[in-house]
C-alpha atoms as a PDB file:
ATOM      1  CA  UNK A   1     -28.557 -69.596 137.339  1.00  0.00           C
ATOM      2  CA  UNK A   2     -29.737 -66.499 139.311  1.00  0.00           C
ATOM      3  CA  UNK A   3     -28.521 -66.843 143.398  1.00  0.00           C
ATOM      4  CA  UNK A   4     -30.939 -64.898 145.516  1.00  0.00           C
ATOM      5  CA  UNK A   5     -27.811 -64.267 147.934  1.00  0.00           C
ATOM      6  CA  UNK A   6     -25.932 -62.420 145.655  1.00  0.00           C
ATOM      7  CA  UNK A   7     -27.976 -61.480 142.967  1.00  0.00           C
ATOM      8  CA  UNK A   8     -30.649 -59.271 144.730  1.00  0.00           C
ATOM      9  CA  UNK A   9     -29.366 -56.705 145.889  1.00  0.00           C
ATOM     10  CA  UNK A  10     -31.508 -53.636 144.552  1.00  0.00           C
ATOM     11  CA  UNK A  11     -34.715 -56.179 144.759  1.00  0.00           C
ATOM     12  CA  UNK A  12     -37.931 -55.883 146.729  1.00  0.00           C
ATOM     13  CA  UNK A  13     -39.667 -57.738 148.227  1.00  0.00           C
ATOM     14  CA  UNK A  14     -42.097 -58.677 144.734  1.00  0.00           C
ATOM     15  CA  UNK A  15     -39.010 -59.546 143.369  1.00  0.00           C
ATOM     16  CA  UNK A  16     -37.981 -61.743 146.159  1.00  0.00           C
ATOM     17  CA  UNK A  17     -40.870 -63.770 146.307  1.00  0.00           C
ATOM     18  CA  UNK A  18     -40.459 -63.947 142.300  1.00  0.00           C
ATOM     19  CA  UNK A  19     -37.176 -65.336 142.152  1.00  0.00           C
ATOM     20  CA  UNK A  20     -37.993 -68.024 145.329  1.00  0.00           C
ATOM     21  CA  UNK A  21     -41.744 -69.215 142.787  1.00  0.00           C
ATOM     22  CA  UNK A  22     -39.121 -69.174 139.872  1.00  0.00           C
ATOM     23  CA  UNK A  23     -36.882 -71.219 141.345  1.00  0.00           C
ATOM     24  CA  UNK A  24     -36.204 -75.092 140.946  1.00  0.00           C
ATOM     25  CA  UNK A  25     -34.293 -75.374 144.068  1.00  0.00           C
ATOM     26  CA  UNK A  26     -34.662 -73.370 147.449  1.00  0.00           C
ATOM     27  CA  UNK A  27     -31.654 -73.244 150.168  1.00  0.00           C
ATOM     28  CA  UNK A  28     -32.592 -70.945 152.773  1.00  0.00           C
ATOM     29  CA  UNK A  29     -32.087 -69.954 156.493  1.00  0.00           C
ATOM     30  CA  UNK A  30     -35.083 -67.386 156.190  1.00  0.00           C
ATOM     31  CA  UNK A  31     -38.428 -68.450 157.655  1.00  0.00           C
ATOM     32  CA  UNK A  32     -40.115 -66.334 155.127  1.00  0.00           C
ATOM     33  CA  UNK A  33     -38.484 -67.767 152.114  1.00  0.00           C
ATOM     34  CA  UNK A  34     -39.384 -71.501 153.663  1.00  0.00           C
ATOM     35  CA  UNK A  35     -43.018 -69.753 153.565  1.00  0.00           C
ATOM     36  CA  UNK A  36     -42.933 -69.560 150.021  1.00  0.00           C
ATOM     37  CA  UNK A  37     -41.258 -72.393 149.318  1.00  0.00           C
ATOM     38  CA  UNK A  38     -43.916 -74.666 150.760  1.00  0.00           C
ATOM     39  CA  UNK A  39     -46.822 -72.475 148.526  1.00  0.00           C
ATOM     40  CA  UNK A  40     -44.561 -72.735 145.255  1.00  0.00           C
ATOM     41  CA  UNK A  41     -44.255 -76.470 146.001  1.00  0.00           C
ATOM     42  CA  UNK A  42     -40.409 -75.766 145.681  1.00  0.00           C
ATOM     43  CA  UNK A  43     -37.292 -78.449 146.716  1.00  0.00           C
ATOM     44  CA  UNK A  44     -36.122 -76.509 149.394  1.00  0.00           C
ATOM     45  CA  UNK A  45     -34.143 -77.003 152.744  1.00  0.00           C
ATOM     46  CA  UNK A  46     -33.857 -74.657 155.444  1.00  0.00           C
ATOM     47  CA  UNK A  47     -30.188 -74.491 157.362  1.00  0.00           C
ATOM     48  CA  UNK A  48     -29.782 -72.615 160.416  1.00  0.00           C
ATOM     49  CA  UNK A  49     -27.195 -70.393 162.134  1.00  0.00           C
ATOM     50  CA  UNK A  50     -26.378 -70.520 165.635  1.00  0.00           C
ATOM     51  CA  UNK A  51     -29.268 -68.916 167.589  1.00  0.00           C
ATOM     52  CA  UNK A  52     -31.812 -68.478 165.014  1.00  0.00           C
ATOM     53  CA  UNK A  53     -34.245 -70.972 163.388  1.00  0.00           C
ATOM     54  CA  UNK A  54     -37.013 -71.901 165.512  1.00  0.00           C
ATOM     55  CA  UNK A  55     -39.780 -70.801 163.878  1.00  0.00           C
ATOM     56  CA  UNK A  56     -38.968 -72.274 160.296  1.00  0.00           C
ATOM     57  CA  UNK A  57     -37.862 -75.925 162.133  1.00  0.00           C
ATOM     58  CA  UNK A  58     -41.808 -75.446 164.340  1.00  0.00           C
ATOM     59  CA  UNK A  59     -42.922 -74.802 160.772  1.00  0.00           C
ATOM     60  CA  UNK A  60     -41.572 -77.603 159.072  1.00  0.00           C
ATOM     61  CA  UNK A  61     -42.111 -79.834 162.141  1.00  0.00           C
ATOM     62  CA  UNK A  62     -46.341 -78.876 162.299  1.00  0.00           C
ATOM     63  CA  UNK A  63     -45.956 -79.489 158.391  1.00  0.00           C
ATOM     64  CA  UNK A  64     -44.333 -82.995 158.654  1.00  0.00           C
ATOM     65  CA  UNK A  65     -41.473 -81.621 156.760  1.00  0.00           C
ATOM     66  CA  UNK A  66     -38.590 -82.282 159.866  1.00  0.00           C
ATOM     67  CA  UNK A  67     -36.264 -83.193 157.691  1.00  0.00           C
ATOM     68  CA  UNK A  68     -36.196 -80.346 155.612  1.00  0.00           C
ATOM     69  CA  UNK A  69     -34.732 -78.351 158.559  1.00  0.00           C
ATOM     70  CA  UNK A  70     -30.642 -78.456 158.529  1.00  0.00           C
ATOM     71  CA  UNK A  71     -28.415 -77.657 161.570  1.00  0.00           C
ATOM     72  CA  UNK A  72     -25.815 -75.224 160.177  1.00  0.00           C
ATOM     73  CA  UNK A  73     -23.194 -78.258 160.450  1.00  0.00           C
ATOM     74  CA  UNK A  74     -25.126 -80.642 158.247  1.00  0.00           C
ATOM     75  CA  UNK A  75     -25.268 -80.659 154.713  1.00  0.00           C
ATOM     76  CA  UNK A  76     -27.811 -82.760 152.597  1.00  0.00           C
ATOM     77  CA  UNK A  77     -27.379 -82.285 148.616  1.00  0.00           C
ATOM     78  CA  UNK A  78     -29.860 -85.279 148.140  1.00  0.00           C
ATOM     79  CA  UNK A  79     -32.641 -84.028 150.755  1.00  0.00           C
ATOM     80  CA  UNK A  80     -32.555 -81.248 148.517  1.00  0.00           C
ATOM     81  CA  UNK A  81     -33.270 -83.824 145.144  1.00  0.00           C
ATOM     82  CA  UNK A  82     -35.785 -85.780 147.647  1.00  0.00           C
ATOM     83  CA  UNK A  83     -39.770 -84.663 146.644  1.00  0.00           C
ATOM     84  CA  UNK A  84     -42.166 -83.296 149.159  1.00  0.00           C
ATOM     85  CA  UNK A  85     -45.709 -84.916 149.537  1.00  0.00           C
ATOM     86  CA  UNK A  86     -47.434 -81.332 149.066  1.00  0.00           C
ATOM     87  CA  UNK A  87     -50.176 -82.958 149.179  1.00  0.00           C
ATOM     88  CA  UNK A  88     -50.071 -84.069 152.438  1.00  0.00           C
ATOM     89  CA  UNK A  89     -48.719 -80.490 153.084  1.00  0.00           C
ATOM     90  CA  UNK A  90     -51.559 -78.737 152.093  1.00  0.00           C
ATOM     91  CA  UNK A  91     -54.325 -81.443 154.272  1.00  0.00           C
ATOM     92  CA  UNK A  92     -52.275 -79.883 156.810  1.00  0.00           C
ATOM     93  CA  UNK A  93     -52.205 -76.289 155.893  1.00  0.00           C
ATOM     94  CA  UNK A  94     -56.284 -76.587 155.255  1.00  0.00           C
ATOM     95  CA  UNK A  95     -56.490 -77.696 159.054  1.00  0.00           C
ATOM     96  CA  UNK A  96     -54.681 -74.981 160.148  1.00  0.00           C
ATOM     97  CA  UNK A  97     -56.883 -72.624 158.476  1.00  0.00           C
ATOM     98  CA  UNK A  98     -60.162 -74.406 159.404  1.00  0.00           C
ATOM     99  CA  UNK A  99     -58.873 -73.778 163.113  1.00  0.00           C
ATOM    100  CA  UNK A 100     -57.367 -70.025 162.639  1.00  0.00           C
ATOM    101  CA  UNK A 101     -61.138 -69.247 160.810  1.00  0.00           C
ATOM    102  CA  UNK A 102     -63.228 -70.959 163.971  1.00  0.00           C
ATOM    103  CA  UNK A 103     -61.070 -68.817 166.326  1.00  0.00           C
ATOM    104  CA  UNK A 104     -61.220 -65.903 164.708  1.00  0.00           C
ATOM    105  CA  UNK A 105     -65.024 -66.428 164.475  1.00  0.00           C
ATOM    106  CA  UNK A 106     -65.170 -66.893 167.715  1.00  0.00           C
ATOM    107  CA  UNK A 107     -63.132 -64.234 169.480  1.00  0.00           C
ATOM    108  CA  UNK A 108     -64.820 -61.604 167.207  1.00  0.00           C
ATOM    109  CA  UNK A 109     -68.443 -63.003 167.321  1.00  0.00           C
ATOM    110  CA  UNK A 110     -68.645 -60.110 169.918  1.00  0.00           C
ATOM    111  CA  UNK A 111     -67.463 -57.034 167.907  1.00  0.00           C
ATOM    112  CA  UNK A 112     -69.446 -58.113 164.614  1.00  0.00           C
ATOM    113  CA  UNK A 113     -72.671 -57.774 166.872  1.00  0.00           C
ATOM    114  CA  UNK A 114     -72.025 -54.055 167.932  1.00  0.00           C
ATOM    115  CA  UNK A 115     -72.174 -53.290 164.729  1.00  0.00           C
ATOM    116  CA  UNK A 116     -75.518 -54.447 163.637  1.00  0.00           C
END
């Protein structure tokens, strides 16, 4: 069993997003590797340290994943065993980008014209 911790060190970052879509089981405090998680449809948690964190628990918390986000003084070994509704991930993710692609639309509906 590879750990990404220790086992990594002269990886980039293809190699990092590898080992996290390889993986059967994801224990992170890295937003990024949360990211991932959630598009490999992973079992994952996300632990925090003291004053970091808020953008992977916002994450999880817009996703309806709350749970999945760990104080650094809990533990949860069958959270981790627990599935995710991906499903009901993705509806969620597929809103998200519905609204990022109408605002985008709109705030730039004034620079496509210029260039016609």
């Amino acid at each position: 069993m590879n750990n990404l911790l220790t086992d990594c060190e002269q990886d980039g970052p293809a190699e990092y997003v590898e080992r996290i879509l390889n993986a059967e089981y994801v224990i992170t405090d890295s937003y990024h590797a949360a990211i991932f998680s959630i598009l490999g449809k992973k079992h994952f948690v996300c632990y925090t340290r003291e004053g970091s964190g808020i953008r992977a628990r916002n994450l999880l918390e817009d996703l309806g994943l709350p749970e999945r986000f760990l104080p650094g003084d809990r533990t949860n070994a069958d959270l981790l065993l627990a599935d995710i509704d991906y499903d009901a991930v993705n509806e969620k993710r597929k809103e998200w980008r519905a609204r990022s692609e109408a605002y985008l639309k709109k705030a730039l509906r004034p620079f496509m014209a210029v260039g016609r």
